[in-house]
Protein backbone atom coordinates (compact mmCIF):
# COMPACT_ATOMS: atom_id res chain seq x y z
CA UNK A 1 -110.00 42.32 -66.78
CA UNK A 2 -106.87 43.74 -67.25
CA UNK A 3 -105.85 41.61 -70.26
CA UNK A 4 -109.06 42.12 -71.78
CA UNK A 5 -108.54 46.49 -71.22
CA UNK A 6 -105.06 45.35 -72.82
CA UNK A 7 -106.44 43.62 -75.68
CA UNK A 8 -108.96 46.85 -76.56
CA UNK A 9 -105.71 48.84 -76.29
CA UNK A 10 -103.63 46.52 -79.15
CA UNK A 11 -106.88 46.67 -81.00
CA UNK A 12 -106.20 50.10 -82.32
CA UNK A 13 -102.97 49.76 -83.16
CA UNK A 14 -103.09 46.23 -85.41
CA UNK A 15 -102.92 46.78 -88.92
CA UNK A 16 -105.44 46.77 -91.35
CA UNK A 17 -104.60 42.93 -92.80
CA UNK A 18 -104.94 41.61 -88.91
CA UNK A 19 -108.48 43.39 -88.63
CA UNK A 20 -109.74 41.86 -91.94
CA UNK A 21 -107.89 38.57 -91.41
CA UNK A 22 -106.62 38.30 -87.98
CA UNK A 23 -106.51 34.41 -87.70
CA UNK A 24 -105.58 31.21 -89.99
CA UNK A 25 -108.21 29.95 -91.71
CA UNK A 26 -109.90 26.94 -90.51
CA UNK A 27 -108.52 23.59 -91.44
CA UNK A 28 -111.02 21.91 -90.20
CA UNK A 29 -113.77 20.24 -93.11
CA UNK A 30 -117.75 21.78 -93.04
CA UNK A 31 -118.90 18.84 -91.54
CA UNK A 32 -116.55 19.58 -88.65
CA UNK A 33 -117.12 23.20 -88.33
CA UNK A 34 -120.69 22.58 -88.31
CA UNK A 35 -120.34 19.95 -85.76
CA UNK A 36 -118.08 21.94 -83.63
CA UNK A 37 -120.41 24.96 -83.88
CA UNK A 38 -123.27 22.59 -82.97
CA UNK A 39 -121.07 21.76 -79.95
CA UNK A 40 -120.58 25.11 -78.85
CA UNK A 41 -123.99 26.35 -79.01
CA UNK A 42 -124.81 23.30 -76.44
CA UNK A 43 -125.15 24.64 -72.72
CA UNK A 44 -122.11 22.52 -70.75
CA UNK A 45 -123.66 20.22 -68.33
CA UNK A 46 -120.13 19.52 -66.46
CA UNK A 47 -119.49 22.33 -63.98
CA UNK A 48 -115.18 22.85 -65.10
CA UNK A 49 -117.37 23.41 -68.91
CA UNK A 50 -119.66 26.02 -67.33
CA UNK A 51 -117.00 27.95 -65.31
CA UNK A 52 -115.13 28.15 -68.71
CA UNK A 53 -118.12 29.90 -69.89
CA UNK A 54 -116.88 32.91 -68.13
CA UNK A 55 -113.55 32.81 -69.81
CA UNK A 56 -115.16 33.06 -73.08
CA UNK A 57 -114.16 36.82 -74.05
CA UNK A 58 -110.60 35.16 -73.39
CA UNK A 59 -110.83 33.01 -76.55
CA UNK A 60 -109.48 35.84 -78.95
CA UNK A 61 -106.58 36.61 -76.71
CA UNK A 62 -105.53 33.08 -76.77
CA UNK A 63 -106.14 32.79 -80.50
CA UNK A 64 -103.66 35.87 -80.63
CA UNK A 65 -101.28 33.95 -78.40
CA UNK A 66 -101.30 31.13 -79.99
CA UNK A 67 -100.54 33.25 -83.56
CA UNK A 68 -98.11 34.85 -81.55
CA UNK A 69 -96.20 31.82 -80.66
CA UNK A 70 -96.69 30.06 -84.04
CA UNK A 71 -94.56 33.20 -85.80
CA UNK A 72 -92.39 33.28 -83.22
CA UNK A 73 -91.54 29.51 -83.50
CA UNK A 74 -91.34 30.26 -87.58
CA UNK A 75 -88.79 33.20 -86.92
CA UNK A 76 -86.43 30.65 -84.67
CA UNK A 77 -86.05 27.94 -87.72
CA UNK A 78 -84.89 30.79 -90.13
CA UNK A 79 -83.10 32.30 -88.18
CA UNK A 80 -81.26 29.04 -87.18
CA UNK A 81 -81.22 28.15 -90.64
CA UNK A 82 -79.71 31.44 -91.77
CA UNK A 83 -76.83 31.28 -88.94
CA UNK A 84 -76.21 27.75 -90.74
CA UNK A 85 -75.90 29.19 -94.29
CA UNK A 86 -73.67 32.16 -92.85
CA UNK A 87 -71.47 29.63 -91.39
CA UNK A 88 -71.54 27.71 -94.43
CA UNK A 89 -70.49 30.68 -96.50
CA UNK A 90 -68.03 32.03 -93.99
CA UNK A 91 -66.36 28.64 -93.92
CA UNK A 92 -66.21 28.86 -98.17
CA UNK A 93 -64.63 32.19 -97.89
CA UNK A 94 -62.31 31.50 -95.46
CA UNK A 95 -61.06 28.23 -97.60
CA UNK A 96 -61.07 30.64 -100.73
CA UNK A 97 -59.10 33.36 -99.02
CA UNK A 98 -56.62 30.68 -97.80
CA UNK A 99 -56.47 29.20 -101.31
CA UNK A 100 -55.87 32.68 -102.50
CA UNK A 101 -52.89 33.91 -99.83
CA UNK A 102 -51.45 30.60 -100.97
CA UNK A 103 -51.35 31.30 -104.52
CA UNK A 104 -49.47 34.55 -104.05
CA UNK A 105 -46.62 32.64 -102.21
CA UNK A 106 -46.00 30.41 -104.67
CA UNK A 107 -43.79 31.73 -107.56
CA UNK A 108 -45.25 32.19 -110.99
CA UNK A 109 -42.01 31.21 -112.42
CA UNK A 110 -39.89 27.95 -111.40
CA UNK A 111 -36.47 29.62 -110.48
CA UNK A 112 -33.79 28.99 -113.33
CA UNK A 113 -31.50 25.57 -113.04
């Protein structure tokens, strides 16, 4: 109960894209949405299927999850991936600062014989 009072509460404050189109859309073909709707509609006949029944209004909360933890996966490969290109470049300036320090000690000139 107190996830689903939670869930009305986040309700009001998603945008207006995640109210239109709050989920992925289906990869699944129309044969298999049609069969999994057919499914669905069935009444359960083992008893762990009907005690799920009552964890039905649950279904959008884990379908938020589930989104949740999808971006939040996505968000830990770029980031990784942009710590690896900031190394990358903070290696190439570090070699072109050294290169550069280098070039200052050495004279422009060769000293006279």
């Amino acid at each position: 109960q107190r996830i689903l009072r939670l869930a009305e509460m986040c309700r009001r404050l998603e945008t207006e894209e995640e109210k239109v189109l709050p989920f992925y859309p289906s990869s699944l073909a129309e044969q298999e949405q049609q069969d999994a709707r057919r499914i669905l509609a069935a009444s359960p006949d083992e008893p762990l299927a009907r005690a799920l029944q009552d964890y039905v209004g649950l279904e959008r909360f884990w379908q938020r999850f589930n989104k949740a933890k999808l971006e939040e996966k996505g968000l830990e490969r770029a980031r990784a991936a942009l710590a690896s290109r900031n190394r990358q470049l903070r290696e190439l300036l570090q070699r072109y600062l050294a290169g550069a320090a280098l070039s200052q000690k050495v004279p422009r000139d060769p000293p006279p014989l």
